[in-house]
C-alpha atoms as a PDB file:
ATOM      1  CA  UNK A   1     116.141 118.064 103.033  1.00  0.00           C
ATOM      2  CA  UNK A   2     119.978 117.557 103.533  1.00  0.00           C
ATOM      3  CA  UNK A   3     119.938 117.047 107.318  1.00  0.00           C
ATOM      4  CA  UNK A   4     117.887 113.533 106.536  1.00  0.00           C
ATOM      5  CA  UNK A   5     118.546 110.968 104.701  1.00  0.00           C
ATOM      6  CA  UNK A   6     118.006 110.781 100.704  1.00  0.00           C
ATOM      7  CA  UNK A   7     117.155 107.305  98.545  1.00  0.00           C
ATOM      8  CA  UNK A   8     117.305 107.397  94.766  1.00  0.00           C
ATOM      9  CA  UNK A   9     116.880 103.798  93.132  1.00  0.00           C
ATOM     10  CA  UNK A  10     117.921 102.237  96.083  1.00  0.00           C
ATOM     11  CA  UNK A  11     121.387 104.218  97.074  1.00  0.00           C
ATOM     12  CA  UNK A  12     120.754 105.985 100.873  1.00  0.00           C
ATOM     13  CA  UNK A  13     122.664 108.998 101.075  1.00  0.00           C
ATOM     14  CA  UNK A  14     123.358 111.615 103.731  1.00  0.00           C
ATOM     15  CA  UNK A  15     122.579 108.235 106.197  1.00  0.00           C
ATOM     16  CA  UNK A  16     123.786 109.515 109.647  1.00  0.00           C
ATOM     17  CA  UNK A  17     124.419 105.885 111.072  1.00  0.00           C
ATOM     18  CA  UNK A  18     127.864 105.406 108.198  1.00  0.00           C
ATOM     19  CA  UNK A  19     128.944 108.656 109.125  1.00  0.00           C
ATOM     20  CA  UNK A  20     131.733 107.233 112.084  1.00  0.00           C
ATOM     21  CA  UNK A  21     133.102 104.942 109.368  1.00  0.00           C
ATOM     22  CA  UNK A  22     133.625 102.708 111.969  1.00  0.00           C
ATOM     23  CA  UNK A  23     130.809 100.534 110.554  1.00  0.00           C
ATOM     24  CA  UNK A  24     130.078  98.799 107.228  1.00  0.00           C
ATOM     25  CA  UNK A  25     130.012 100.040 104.247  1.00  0.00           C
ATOM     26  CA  UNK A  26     133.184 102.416 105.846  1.00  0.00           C
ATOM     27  CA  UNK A  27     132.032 105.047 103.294  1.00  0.00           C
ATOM     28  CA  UNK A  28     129.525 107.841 103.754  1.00  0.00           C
ATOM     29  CA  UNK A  29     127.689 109.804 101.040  1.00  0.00           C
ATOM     30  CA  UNK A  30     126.922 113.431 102.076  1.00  0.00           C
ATOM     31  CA  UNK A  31     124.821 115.511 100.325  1.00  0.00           C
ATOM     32  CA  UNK A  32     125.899 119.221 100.358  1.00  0.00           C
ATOM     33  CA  UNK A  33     123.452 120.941  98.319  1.00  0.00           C
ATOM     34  CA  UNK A  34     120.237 120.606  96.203  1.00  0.00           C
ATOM     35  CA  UNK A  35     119.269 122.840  93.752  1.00  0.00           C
ATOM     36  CA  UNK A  36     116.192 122.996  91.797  1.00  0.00           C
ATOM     37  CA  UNK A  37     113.915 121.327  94.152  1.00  0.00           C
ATOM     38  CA  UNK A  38     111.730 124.690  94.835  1.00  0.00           C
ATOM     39  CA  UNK A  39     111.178 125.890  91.043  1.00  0.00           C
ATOM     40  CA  UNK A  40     109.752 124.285  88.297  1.00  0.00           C
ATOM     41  CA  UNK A  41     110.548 125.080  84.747  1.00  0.00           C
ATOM     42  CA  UNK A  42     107.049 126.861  82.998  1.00  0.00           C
ATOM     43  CA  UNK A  43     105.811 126.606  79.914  1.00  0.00           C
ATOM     44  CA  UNK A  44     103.113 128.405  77.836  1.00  0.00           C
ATOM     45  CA  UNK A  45     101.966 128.618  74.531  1.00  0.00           C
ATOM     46  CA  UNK A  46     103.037 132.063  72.401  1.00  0.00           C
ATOM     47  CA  UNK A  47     101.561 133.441  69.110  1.00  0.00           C
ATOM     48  CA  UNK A  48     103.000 136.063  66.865  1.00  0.00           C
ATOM     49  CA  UNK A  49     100.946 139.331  66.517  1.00  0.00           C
ATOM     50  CA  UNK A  50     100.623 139.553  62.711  1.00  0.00           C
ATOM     51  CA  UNK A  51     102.092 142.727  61.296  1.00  0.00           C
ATOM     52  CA  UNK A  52     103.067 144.295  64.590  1.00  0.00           C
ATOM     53  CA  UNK A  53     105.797 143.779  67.561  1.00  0.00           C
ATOM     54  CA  UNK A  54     105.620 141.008  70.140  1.00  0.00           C
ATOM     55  CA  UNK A  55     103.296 137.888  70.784  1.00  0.00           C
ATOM     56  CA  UNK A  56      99.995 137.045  72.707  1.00  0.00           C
ATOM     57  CA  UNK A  57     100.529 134.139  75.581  1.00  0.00           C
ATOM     58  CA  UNK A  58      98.528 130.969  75.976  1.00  0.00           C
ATOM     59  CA  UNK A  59      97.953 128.675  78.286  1.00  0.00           C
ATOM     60  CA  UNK A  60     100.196 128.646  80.929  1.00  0.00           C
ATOM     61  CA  UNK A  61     101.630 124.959  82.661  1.00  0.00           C
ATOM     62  CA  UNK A  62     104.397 124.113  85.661  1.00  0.00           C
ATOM     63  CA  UNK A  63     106.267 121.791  83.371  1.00  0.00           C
ATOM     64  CA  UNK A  64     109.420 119.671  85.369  1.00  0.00           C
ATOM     65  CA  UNK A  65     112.440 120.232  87.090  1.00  0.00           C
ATOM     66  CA  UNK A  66     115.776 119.780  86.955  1.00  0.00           C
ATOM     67  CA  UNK A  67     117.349 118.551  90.571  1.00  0.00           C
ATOM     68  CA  UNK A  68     121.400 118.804  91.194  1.00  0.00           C
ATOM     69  CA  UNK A  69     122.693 116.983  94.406  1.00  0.00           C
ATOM     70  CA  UNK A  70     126.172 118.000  94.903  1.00  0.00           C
ATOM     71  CA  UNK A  71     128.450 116.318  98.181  1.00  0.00           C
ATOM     72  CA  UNK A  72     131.514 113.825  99.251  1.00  0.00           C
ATOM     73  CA  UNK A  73     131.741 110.566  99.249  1.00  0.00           C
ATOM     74  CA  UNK A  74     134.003 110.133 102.493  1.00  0.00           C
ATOM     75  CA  UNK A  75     135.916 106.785 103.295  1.00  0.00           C
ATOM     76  CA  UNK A  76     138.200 106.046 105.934  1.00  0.00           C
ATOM     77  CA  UNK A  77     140.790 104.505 103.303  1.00  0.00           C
ATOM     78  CA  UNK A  78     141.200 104.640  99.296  1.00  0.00           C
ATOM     79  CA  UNK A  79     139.661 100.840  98.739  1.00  0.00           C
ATOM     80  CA  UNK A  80     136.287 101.833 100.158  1.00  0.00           C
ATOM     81  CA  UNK A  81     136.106 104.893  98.540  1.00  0.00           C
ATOM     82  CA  UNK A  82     135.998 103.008  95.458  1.00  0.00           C
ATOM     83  CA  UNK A  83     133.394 101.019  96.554  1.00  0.00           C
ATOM     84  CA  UNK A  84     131.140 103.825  96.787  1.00  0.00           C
ATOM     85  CA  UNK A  85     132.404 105.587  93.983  1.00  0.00           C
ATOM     86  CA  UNK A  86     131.283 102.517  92.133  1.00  0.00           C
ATOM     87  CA  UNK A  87     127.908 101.820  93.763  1.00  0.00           C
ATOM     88  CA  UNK A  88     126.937 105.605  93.392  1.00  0.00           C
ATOM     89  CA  UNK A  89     127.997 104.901  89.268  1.00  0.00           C
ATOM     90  CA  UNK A  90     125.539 102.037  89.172  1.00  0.00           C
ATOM     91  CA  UNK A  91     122.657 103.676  90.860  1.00  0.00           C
ATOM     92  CA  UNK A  92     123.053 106.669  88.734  1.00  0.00           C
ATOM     93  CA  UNK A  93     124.012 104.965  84.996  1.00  0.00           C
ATOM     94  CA  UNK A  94     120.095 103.692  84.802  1.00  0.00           C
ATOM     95  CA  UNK A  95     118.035 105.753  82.810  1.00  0.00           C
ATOM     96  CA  UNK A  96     114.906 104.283  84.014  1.00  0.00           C
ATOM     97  CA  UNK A  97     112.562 106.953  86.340  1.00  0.00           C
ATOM     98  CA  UNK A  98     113.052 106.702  90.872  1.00  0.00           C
ATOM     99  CA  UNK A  99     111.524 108.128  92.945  1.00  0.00           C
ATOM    100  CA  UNK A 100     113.771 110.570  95.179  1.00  0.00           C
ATOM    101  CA  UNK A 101     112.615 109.942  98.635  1.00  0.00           C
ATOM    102  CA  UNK A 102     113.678 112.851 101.150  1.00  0.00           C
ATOM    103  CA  UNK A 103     111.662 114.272 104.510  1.00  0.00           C
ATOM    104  CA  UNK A 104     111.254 118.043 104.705  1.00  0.00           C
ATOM    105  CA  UNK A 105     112.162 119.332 108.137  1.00  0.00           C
ATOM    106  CA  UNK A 106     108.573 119.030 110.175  1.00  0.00           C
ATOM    107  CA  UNK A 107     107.289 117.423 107.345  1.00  0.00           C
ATOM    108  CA  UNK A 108     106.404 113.447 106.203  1.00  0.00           C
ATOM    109  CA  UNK A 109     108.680 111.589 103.660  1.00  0.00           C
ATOM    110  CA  UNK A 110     108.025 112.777 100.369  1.00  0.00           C
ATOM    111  CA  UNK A 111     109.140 111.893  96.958  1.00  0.00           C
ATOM    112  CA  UNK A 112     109.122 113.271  93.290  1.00  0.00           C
ATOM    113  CA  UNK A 113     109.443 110.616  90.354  1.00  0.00           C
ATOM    114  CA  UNK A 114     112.995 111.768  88.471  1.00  0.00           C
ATOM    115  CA  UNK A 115     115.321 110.303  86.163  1.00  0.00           C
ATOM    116  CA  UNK A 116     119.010 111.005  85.539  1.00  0.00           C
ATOM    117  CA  UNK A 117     119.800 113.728  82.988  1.00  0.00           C
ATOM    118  CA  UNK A 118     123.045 114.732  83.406  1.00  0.00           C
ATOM    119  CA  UNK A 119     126.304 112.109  84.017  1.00  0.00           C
ATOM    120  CA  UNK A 120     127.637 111.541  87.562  1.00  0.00           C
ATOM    121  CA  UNK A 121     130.692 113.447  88.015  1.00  0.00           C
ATOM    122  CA  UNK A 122     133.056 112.791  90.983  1.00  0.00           C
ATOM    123  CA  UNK A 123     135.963 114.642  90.773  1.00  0.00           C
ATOM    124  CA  UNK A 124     139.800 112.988  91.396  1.00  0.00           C
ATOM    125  CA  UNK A 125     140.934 115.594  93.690  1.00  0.00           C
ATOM    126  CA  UNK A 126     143.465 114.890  96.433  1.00  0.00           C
ATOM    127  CA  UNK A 127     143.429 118.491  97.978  1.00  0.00           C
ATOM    128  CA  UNK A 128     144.510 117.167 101.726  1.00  0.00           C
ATOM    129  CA  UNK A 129     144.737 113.990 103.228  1.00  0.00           C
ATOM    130  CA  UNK A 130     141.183 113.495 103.677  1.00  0.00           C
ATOM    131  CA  UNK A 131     139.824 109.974 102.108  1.00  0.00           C
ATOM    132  CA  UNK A 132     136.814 111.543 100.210  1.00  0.00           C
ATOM    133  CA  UNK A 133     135.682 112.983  96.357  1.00  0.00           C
ATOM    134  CA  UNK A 134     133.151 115.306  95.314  1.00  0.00           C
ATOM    135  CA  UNK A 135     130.321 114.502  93.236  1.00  0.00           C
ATOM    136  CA  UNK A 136     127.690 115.853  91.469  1.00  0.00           C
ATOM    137  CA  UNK A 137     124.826 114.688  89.716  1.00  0.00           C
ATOM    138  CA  UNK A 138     121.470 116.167  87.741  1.00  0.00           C
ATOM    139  CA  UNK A 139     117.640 114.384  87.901  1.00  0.00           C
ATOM    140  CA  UNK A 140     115.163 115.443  85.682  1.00  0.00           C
ATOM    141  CA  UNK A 141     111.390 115.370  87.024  1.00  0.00           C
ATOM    142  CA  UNK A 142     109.156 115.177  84.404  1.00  0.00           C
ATOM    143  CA  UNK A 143     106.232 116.051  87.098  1.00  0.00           C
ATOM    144  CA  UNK A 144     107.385 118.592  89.517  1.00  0.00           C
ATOM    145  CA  UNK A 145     105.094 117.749  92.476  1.00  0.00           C
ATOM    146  CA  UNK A 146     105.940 116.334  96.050  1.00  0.00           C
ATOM    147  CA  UNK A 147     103.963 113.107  96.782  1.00  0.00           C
ATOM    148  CA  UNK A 148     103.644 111.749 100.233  1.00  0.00           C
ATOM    149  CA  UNK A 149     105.656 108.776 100.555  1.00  0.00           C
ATOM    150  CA  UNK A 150     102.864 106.948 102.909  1.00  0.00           C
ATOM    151  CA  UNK A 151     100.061 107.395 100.126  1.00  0.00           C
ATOM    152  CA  UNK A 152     100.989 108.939  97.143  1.00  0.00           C
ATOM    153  CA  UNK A 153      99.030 111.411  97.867  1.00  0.00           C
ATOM    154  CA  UNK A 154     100.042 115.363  96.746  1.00  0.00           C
ATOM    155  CA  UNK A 155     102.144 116.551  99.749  1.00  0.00           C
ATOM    156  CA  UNK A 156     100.666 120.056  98.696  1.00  0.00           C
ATOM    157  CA  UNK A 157      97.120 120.195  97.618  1.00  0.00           C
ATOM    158  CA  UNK A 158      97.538 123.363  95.650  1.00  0.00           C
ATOM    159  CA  UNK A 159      99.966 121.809  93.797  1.00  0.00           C
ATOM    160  CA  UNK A 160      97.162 119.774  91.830  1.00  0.00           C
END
């Protein structure tokens, strides 16, 4: 997923062509890691056992996921690091649901429908003279399954 590019309500990131920043917007968002994209959360119904230790389970359900991008934003100079400081602060301060669009290696561009649930974070860090701050950032997908970006269709059929 990280060696292709990644769109969340409009933002590109990890988009190989800005990566010189010898071409406009001079700023490049990598992203380093992704966690959460393989597990979902699951949730089942318990009951107590009256007058006696432990509980009998219910139904069992995949209920959503939590996905954390972590990366740099990498500028050649300090004003157009702000710039995408601040564009990656408005695509992430809606609350509204995306869809996370990202191509598994050998696979077609898929997407899962997420909103944010944890604050953007980029750290002010000057560790070297490198123009560039971390960032992380947490989506919530109420729906953990990968739809085909083509057709909506599952990506996996044995997710249904």
């Amino acid at each position: 997923m990280i060696e292709r590019p990644i769109i969340f309500n409009g933002l590109t990131m990890n988009d190989q062509t800005k990566r010189s920043l010898m071409v406009s917007p001079y700023y490049f968002i990598a992203v380093r890691s992704v966690d959460g994209l393989w597990g979902s959360d699951i949730r089942y119904e318990t009951h107590p056992i009256p007058s006696n230790h432990g509980e009998r389970s219910g139904d069992v359900f995949y209920a959503g996921k939590t996905i954390t991008l972590a990366g740099d934003i990498i500028a050649r100079d300090l004003t157009t690091l702000r710039i995408g400081s601040r564009l990656m602060q408005e695509k992430f301060w809606d609350l509204q649901q995306y869809k996370l669009y990202f191509t598994l290696w050998g696979e077609v561009q898929s997407y899962v429908t997420c909103r944010v649930s944890q604050p953007l974070v980029i750290t002010e860090e000057q560790a070297t003279a490198d123009v560039k701050r971390r960032f992380t950032v947490a989506l919530r997908a109420d729906n953990p399954r990968f739809y085909k970006a083509s057709d909506s269709s599952l990506l996996y059929p044995w997710m249904a």
